[in-house]
Protein backbone atom coordinates (compact mmCIF):
# COMPACT_ATOMS: atom_id res chain seq x y z
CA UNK A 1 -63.89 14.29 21.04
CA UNK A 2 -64.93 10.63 22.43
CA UNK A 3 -62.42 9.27 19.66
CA UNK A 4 -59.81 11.38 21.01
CA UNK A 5 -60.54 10.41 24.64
CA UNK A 6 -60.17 6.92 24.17
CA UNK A 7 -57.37 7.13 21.97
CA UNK A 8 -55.81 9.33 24.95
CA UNK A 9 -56.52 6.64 27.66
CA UNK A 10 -54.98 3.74 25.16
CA UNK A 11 -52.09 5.35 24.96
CA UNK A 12 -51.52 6.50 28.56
CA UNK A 13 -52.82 2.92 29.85
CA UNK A 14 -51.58 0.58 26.87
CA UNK A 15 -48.52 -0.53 29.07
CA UNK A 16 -51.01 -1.29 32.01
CA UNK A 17 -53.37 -3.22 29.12
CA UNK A 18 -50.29 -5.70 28.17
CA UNK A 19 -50.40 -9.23 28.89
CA UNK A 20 -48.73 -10.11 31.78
CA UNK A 21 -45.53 -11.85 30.50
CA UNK A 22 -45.21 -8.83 27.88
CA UNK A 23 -44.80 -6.25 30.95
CA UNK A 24 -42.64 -9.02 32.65
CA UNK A 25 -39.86 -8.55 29.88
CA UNK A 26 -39.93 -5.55 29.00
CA UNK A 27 -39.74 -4.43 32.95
CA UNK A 28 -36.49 -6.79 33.14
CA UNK A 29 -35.58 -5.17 29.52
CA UNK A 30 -35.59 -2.12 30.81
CA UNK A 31 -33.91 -3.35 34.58
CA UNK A 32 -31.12 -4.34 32.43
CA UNK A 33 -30.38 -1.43 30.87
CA UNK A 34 -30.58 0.63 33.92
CA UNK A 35 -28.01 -1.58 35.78
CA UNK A 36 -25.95 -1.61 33.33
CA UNK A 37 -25.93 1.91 32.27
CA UNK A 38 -25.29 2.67 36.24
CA UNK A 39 -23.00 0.15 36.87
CA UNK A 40 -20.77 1.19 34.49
CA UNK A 41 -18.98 4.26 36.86
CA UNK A 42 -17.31 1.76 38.97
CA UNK A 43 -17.32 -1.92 37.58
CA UNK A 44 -16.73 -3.78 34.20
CA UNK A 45 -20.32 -4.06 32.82
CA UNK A 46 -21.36 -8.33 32.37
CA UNK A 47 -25.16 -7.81 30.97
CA UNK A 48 -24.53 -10.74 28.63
CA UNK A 49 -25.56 -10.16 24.98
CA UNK A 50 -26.89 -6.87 25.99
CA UNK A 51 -23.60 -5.33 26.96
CA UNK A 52 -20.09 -6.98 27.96
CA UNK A 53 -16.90 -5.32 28.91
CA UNK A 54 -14.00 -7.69 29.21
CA UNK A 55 -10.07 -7.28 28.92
CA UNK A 56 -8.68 -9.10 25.67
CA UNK A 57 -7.27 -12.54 26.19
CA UNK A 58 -4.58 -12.76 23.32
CA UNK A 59 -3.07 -9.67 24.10
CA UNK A 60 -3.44 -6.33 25.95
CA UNK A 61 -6.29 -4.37 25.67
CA UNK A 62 -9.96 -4.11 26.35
CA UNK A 63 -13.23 -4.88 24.40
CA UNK A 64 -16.44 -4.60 24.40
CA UNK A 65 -19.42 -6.23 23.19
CA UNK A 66 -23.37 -5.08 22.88
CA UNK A 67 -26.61 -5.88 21.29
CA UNK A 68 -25.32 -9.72 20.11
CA UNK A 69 -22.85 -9.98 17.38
CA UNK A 70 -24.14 -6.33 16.46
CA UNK A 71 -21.51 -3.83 17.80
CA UNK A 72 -18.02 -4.14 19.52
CA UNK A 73 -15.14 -1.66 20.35
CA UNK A 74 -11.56 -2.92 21.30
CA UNK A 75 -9.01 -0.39 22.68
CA UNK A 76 -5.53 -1.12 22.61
CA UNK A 77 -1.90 0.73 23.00
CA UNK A 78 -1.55 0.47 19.03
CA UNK A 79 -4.77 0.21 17.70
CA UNK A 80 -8.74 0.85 18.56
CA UNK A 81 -11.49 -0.43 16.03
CA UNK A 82 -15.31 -0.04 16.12
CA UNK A 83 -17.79 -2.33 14.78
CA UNK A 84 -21.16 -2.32 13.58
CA UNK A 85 -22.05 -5.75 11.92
CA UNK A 86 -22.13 -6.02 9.18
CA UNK A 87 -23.02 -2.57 7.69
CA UNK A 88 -19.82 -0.72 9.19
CA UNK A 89 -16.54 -1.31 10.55
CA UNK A 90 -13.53 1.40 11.39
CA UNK A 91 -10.02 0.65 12.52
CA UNK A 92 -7.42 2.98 13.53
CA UNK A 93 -3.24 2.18 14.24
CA UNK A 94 -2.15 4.52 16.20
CA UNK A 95 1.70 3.62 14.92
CA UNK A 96 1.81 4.64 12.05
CA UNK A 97 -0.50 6.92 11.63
CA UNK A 98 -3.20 4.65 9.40
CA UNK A 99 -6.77 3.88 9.52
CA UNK A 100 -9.14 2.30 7.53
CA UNK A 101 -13.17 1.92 7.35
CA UNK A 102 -15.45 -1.24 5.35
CA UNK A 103 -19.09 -0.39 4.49
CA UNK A 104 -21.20 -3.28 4.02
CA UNK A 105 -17.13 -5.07 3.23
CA UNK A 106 -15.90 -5.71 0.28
CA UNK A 107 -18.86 -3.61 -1.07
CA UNK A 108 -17.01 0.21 0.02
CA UNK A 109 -13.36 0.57 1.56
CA UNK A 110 -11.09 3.22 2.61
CA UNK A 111 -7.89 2.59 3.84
CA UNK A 112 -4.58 4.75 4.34
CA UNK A 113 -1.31 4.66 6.10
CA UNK A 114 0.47 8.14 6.68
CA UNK A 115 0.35 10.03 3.06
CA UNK A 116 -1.30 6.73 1.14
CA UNK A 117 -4.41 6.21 0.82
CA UNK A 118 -6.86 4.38 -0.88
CA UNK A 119 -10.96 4.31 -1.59
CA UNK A 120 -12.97 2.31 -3.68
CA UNK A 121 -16.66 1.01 -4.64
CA UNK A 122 -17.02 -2.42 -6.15
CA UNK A 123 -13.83 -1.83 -7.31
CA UNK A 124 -15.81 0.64 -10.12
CA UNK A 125 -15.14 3.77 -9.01
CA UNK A 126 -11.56 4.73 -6.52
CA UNK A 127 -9.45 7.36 -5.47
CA UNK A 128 -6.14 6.92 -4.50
CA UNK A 129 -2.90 8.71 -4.25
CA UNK A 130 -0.61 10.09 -1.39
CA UNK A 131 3.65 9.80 -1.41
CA UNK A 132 5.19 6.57 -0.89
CA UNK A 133 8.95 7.11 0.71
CA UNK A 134 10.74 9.55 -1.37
CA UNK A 135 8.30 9.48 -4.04
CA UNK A 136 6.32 12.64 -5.84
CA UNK A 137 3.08 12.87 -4.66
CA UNK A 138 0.17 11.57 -6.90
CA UNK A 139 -3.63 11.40 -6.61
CA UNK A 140 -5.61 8.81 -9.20
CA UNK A 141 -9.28 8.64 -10.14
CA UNK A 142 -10.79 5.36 -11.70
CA UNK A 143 -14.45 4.92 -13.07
CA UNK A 144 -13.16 1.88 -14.13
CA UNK A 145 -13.37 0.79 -17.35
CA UNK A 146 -14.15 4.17 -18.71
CA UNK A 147 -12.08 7.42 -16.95
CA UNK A 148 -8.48 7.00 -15.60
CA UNK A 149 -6.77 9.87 -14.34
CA UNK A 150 -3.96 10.54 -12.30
CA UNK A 151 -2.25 14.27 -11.10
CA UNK A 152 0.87 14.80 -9.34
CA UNK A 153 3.65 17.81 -8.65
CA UNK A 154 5.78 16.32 -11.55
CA UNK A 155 3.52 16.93 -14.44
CA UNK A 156 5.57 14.03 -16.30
CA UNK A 157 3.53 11.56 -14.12
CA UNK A 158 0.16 13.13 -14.92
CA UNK A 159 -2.56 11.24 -17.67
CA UNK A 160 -5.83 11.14 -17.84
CA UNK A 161 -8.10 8.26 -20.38
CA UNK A 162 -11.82 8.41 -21.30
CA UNK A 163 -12.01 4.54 -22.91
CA UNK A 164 -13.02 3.70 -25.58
CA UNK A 165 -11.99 7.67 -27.08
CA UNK A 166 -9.01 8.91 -26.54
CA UNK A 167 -6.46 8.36 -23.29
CA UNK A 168 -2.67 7.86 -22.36
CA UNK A 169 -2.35 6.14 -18.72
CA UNK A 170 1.01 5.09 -16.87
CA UNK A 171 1.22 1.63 -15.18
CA UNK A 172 -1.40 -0.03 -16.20
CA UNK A 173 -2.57 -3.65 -17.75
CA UNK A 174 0.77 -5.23 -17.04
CA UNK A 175 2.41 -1.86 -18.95
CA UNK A 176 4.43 0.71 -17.87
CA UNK A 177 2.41 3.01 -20.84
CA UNK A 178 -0.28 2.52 -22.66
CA UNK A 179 -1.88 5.57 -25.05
CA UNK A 180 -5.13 4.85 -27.69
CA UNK A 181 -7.39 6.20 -30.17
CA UNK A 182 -10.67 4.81 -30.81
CA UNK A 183 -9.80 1.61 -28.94
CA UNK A 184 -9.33 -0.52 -30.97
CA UNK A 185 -8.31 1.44 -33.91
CA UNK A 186 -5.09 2.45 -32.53
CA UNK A 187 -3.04 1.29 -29.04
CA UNK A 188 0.42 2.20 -28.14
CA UNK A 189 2.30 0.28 -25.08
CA UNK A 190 5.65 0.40 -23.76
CA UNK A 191 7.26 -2.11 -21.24
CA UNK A 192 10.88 -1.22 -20.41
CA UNK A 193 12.11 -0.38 -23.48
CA UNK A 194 10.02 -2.26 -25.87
CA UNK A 195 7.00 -0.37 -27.53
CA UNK A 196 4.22 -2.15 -29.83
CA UNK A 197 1.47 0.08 -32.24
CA UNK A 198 -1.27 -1.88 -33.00
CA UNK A 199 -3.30 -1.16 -35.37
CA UNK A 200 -7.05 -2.77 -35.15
CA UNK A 201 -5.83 -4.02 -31.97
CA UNK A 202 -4.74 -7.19 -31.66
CA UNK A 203 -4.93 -8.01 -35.36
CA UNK A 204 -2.09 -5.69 -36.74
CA UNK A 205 1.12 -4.20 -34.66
CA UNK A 206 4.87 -3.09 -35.13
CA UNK A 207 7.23 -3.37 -32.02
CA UNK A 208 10.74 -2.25 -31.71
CA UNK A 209 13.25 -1.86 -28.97
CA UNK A 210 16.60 -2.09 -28.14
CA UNK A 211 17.65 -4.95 -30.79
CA UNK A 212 14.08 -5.72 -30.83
CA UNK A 213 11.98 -5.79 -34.37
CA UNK A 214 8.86 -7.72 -35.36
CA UNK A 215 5.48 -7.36 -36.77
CA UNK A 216 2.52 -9.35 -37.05
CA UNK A 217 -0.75 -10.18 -38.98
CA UNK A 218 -2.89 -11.86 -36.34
CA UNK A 219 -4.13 -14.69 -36.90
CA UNK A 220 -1.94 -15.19 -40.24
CA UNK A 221 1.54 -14.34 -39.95
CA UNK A 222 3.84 -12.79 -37.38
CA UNK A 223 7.33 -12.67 -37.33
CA UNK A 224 9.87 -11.20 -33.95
CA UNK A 225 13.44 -11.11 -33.17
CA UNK A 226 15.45 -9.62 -30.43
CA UNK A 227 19.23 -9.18 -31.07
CA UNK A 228 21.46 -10.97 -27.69
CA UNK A 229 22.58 -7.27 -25.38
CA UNK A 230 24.95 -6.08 -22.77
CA UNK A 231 23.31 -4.98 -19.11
CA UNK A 232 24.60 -3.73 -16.21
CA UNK A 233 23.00 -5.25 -13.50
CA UNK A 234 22.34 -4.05 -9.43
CA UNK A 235 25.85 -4.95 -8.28
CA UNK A 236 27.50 -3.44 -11.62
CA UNK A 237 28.12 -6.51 -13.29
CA UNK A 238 27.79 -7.01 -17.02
CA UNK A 239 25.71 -9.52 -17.70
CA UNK A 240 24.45 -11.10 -21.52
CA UNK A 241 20.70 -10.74 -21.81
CA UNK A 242 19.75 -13.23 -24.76
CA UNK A 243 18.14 -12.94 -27.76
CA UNK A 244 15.01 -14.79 -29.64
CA UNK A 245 13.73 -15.09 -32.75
CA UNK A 246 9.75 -15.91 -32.76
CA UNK A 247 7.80 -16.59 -35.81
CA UNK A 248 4.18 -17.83 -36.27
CA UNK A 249 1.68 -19.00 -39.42
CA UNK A 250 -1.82 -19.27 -39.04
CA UNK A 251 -2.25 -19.13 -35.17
CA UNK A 252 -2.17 -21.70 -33.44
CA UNK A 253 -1.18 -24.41 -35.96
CA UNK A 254 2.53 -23.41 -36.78
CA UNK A 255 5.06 -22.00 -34.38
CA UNK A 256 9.23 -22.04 -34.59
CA UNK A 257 10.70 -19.77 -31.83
CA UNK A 258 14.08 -19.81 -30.71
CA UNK A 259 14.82 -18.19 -27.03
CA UNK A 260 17.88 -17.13 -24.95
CA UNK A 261 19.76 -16.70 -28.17
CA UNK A 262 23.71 -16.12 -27.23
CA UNK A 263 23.12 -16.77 -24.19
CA UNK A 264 23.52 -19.96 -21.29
CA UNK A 265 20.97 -22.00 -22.55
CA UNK A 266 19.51 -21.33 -26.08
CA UNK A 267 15.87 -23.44 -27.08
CA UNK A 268 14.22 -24.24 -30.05
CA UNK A 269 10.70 -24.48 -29.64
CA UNK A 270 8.62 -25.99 -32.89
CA UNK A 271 4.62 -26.90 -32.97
CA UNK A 272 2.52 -28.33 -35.43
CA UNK A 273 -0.87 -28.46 -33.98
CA UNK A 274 -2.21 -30.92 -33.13
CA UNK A 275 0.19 -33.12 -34.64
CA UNK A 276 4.20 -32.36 -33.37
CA UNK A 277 5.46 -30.07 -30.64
CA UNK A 278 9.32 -30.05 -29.78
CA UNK A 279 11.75 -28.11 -27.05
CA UNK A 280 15.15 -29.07 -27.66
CA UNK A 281 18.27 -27.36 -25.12
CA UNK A 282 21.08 -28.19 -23.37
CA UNK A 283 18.95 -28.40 -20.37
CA UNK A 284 15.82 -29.58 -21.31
CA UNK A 285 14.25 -31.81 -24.10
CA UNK A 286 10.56 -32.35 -24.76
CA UNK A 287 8.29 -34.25 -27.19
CA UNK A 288 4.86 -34.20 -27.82
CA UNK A 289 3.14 -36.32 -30.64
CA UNK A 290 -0.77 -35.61 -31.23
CA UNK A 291 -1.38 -32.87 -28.45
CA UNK A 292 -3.23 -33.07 -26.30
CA UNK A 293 -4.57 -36.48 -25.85
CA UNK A 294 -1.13 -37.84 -26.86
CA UNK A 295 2.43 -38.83 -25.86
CA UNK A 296 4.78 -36.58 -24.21
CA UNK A 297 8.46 -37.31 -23.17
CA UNK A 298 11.15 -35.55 -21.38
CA UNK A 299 14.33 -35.39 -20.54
CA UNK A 300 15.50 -32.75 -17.85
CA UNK A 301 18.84 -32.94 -17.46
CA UNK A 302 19.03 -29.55 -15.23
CA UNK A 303 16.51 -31.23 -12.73
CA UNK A 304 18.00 -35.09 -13.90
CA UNK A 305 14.69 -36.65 -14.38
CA UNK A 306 12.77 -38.42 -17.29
CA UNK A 307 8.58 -38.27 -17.45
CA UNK A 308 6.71 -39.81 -19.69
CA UNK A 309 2.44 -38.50 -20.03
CA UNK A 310 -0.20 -39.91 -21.98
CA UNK A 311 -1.58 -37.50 -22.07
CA UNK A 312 0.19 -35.32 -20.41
CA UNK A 313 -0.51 -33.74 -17.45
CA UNK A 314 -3.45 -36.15 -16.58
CA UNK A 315 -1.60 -39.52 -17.00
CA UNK A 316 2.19 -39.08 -16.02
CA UNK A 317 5.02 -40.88 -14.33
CA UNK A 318 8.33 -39.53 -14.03
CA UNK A 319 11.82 -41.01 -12.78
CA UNK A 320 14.73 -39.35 -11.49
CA UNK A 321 16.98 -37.36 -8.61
CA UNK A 322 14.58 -34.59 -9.54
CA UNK A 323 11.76 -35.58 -9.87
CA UNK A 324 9.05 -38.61 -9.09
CA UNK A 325 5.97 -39.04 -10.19
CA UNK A 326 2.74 -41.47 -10.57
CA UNK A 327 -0.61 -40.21 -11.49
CA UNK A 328 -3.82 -41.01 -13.33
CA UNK A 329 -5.83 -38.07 -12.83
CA UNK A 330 -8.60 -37.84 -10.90
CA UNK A 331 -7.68 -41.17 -9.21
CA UNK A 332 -4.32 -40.56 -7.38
CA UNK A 333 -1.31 -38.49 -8.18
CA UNK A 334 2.19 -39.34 -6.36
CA UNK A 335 4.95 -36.59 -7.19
CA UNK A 336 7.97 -35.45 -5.17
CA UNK A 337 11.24 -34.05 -5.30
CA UNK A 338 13.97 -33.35 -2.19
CA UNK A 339 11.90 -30.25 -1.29
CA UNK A 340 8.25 -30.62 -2.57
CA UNK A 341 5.61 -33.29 -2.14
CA UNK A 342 1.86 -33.42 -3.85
CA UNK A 343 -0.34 -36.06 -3.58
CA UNK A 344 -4.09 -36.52 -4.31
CA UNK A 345 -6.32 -38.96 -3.77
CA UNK A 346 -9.98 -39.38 -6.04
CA UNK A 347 -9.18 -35.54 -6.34
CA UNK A 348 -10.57 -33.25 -4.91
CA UNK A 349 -11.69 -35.88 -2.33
CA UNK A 350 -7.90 -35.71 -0.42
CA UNK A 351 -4.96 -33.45 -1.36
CA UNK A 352 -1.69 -33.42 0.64
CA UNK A 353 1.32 -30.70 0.31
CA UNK A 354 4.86 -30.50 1.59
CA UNK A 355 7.43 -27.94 1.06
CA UNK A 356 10.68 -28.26 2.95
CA UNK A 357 13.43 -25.43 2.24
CA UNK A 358 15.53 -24.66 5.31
CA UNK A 359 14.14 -22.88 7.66
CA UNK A 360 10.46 -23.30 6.31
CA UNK A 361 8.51 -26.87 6.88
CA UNK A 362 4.81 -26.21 5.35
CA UNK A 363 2.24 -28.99 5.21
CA UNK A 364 -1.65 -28.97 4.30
CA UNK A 365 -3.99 -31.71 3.99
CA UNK A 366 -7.37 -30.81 2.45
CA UNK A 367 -10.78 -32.64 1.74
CA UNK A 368 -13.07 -31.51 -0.60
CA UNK A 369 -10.39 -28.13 -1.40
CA UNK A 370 -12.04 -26.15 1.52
CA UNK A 371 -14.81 -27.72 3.53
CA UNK A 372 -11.73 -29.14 5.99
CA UNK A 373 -8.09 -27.79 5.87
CA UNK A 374 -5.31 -28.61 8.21
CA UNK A 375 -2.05 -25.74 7.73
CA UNK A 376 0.60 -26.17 9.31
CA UNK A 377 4.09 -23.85 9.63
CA UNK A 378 7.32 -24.28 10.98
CA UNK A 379 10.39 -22.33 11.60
CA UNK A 380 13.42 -25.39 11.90
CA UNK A 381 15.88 -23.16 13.26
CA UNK A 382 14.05 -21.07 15.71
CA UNK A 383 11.37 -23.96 16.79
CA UNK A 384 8.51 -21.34 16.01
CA UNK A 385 5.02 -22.96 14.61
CA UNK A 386 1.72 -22.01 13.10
CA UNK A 387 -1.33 -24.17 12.71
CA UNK A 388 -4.72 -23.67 11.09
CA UNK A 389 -7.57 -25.92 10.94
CA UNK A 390 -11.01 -25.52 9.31
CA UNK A 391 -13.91 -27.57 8.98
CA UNK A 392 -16.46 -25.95 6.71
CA UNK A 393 -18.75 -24.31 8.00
CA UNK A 394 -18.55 -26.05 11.84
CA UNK A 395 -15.34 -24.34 13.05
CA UNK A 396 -12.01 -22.97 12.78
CA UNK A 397 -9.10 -23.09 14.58
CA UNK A 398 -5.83 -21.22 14.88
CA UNK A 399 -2.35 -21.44 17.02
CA UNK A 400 -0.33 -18.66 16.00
CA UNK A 401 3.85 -18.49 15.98
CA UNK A 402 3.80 -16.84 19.54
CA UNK A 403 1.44 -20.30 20.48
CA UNK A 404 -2.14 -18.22 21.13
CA UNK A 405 -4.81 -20.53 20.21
CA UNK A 406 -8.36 -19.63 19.17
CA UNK A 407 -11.06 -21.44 18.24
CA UNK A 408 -14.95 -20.08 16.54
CA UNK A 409 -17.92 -22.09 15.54
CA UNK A 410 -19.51 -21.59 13.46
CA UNK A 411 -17.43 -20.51 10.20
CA UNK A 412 -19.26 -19.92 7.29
CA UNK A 413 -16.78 -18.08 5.24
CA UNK A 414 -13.26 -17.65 6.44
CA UNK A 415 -12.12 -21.26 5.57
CA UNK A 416 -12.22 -19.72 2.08
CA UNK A 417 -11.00 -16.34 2.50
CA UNK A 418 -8.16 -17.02 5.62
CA UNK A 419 -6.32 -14.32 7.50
CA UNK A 420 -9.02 -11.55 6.09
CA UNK A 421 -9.20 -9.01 8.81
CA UNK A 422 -12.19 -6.99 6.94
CA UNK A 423 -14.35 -10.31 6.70
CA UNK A 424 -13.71 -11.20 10.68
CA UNK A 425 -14.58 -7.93 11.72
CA UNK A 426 -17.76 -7.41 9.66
CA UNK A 427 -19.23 -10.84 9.20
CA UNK A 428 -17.69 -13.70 11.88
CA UNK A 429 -19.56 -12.31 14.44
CA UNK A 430 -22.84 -12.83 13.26
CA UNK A 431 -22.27 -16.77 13.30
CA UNK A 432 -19.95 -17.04 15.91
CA UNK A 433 -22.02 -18.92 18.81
CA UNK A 434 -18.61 -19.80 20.72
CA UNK A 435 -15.39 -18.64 20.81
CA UNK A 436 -12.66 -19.50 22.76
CA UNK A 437 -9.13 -18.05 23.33
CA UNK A 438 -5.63 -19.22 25.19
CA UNK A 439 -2.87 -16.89 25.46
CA UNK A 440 0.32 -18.78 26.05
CA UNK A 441 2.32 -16.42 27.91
CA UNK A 442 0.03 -15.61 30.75
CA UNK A 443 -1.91 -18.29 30.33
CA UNK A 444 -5.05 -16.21 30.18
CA UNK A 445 -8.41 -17.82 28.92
CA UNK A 446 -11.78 -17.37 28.09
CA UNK A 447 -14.86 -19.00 26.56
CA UNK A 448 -17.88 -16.98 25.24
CA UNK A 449 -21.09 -18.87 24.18
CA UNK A 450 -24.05 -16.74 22.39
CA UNK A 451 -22.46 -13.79 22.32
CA UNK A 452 -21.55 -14.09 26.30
CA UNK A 453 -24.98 -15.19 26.85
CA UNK A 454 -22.26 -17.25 29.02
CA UNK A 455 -18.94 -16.22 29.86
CA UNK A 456 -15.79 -17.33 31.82
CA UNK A 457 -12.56 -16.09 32.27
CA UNK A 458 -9.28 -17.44 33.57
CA UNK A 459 -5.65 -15.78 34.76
CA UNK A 460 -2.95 -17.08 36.59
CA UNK A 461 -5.05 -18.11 40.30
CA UNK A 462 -8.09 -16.01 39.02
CA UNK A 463 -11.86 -16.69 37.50
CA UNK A 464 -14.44 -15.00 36.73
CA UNK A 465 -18.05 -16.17 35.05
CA UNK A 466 -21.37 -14.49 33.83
CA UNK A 467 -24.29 -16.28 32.94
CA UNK A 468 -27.73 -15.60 31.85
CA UNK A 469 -27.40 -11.55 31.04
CA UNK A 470 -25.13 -11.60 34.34
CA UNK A 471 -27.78 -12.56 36.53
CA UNK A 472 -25.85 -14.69 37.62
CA UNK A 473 -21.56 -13.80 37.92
CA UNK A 474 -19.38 -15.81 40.15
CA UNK A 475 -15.29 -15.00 40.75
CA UNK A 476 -12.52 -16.59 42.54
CA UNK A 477 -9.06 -15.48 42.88
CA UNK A 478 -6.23 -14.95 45.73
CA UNK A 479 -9.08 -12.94 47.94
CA UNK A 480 -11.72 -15.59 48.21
CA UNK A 481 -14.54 -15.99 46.11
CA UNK A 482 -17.55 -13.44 45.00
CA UNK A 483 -20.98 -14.28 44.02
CA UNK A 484 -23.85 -11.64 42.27
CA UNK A 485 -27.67 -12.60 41.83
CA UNK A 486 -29.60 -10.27 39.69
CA UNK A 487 -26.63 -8.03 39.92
CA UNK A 488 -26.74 -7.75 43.42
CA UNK A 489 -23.53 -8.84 45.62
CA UNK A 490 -24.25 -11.76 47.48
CA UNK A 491 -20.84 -12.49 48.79
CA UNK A 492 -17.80 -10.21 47.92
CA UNK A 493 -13.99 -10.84 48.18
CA UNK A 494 -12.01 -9.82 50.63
CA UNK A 495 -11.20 -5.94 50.03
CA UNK A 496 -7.82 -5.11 48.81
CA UNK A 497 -6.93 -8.85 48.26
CA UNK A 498 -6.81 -8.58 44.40
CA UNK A 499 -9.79 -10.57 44.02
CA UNK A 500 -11.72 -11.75 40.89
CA UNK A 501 -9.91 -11.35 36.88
CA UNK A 502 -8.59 -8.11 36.70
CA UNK A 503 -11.62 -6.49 34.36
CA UNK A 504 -11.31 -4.00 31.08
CA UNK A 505 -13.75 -1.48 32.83
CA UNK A 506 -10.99 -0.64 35.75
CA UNK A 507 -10.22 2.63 33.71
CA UNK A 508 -6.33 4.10 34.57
């Protein structure tokens, strides 16, 4: 009975027994809480890391922000997405009709879009299935590498594979049909119109087709040829699809093929390895004497250049309307043409890239591959750009074709996975002590520091700033200026002047 007693009083007076400074915080804790779960009826909620309601700067809509990097919500015309970093994130477009959820991302996904859809875990086991356009509707089931299956209304589309046993599946592997038996014992494919049996796969197989015969004995002998045909193609022309004749002895040291035979430009191709390899068209012409850490020259006369590499590719240099080049790998490389441009420096130290192909104009510059890249993207004829910048793992920068501009440190992954919309929503913010955002067309701004530990937003003759949990919040705009200490208005705007940033919580 005494044991219970005094157990009884410990708990009823253990908040009274705290140190001092531990009922200080948790009395403003709870404070906090209270003001902001109150204030939330009438005004956009500014409580700092705790909870932070704010209308999105790069476009319309309004987000919110709690507990740190830990959970947001944005609401928008087209689209509304919840977060819960980085164990769960769900995303809905309202447009057409889709929505997708990440669990612990890439671990588990689900995504669809009207009738398709699409689930999968650690890319081991998936569903999928749905009706694409005017396509028959199928639903698939992979325990990948094992069970494949796949049902639909048109029973022609239906297969089902237990691996290594017995199975038949339908675009898979590159193939457009592949049936077995006691992998590798027997495997059929078919690709178009071409269909190989192997037998003890990939040591023995047959293949035939339309003009197509051949056979081999891996790694022995193996001997193909395809007869030159007549197709049709999409505007109903008749067009000459060439032939070839491949052979092989003791793989890889012998190998005479001859491609495109009958039609435009027909090759030889002939290898003795390691001593002799040869190409010889009307386009092209190659030589290669003791491959690989030989001589190799060539003559393009399609692209009108000659190159010479020893060996080839590490040492080359090339001459011609088509082509220039100078490099001796890993020191520097020099090689353009009238549309592309590659250079490295002690590679991967500095690497530079240009394409230019009306209307595109791409450049990147890169230091050590990732850890900084500088994209850039233009559009000649309609002025448009894109830029990306990222310095691993400090920060990274965007400008977009519309000219928003945003800017995160720290970045610990997206310089290496760019443009990933799973990864920002699940993972940047837990390391993302600043952002900062510009929209170009209304000029709108805003700056967030510790998860809008500090905050400040800007609009065309308007401010507003939180600091400190919103302890502290000061706006300005056409009706004066408006100050709050400890959430309690010291001065206020003018009423019905449009004072202060118009806020996400002013609900329609």
């Amino acid at each position: 009975m005494a044991a219970r007693s005094y157990h009884a009083r410990q708990f009823r007076f253990g908040f009274v027994s705290l140190p001092i400074a531990k009922r200080f915080w948790l009395a403003s804790l709870a404070g906090l809480v209270t003001v902001a779960w109150v204030g939330r009826a009438a005004d956009p909620v500014s409580a700092g890391p705790l909870w932070h309601e704010f209308r999105m700067t790069l476009g319309p809509g309004e987000r919110t922000e709690a507990l740190g990097p830990f959970w947001s919500s944005e609401r928008t015309d087209t689209e509304r997405s919840f977060t819960l970093a980085p164990l769960f994130s769900r995303r809905e477009l309202r447009e057409v009709e889709g929505w997708s959820w990440d669990a612990l991302y890439p671990l588990m996904t689900y995504d669809r879009y009207g009738a398709e859809y699409r689930f999968q875990f650690l890319q081991w086991l998936s569903f999928s299935g749905g009706q694409a356009q005017a396509d028959v509707a199928a639903h698939r089931f992979t325990l990948f590498p094992f069970y494949f299956q796949q049902r639909s209304a048109d029973r022609a589309r239906n297969y089902t594979a237990l691996f290594p046993l017995y199975g038949h599946l339908r675009n898979h592997f590159f193939r457009d049909e592949v049936k077995f038996c006691l992998f590798p014992a027997y495997v059929q494919t078919r690709k178009k119109d071409v269909i190989t049996d192997n037998y003890l796969a990939p040591i023995f197989h047959r293949r035939h087709g339309e003009g197509l015969r051949g056979w081999q004995v891996w790694p022995l002998l193996g001997h193909e040829r395809k007869e030159p045909t007549v197709r049709t193609n999409g505007f109903g022309d008749h067009v000459t699809v060439g032939g070839h004749d491949k052979f092989f002895a003791l793989w890889p040291l012998y190998f005479h093929n001859r491609l495109d035979i009958g039609g435009t430009n027909p090759t030889t191709q002939r290898l003795v390895f390691p001593l002799f390899a040869a190409q010889r068209s009307p386009q092209r012409d190659s030589s290669t004497y003791l491959w690989p850490v030989g001589l190799t020259l060539t003559h393009d006369r399609e692209k009108r250049y000659r190159e010479v590499g020893l060996p080839s590719p590490l040492v080359v240099f090339a001459r011609g309307e088509g082509k220039t080049a100078n490099r001796i790998w890993p020191l520097f490389s020099q090689v353009h043409n009238p549309y592309l441009r590659s250079d490295f420096y002690l590679w991967p130290l500095y690497k530079y890239n240009r394409a230019h192909i009306q209307p595109l104009d791409r450049e990147r510059t890169r230091v050590l591959l990732f850890v900084y890249s500088d994209l850039s993207e233009k559009n000649t004829s309609t002025g448009q750009a894109f830029r990306r910048t990222d310095l691993w793992p400090l920060f990274s920068a965007r400008r977009d074709l519309d000219g928003n501009e945003r800017l995160q440190v720290l970045a610990l992954l997206e310089p290496f996975v760019p443009n990933n919309r799973s990864l920002e929503r699940s993972y940047s913010p837990l390391w993302s002590v600043w952002r900062s955002e510009r929209n170009a067309k209304t000029g709108a701004t805003s700056q967030s520091f510790l998860w809008n530990l500090y905050r400040r937003e800007t609009g065309p003759g308007t401010r507003k700033c939180s600091f400190l949990f919103g302890l502290i919040q000061h706006q300005k705009g056409p009706g004066g200026t408006g100050w709050r200490l400890l959430y309690l208005p010291v001065k206020r705007p003018k009423p019905g002047a449009g004072g202060g940033v118009p806020s996400s919580g002013q609900r329609k």
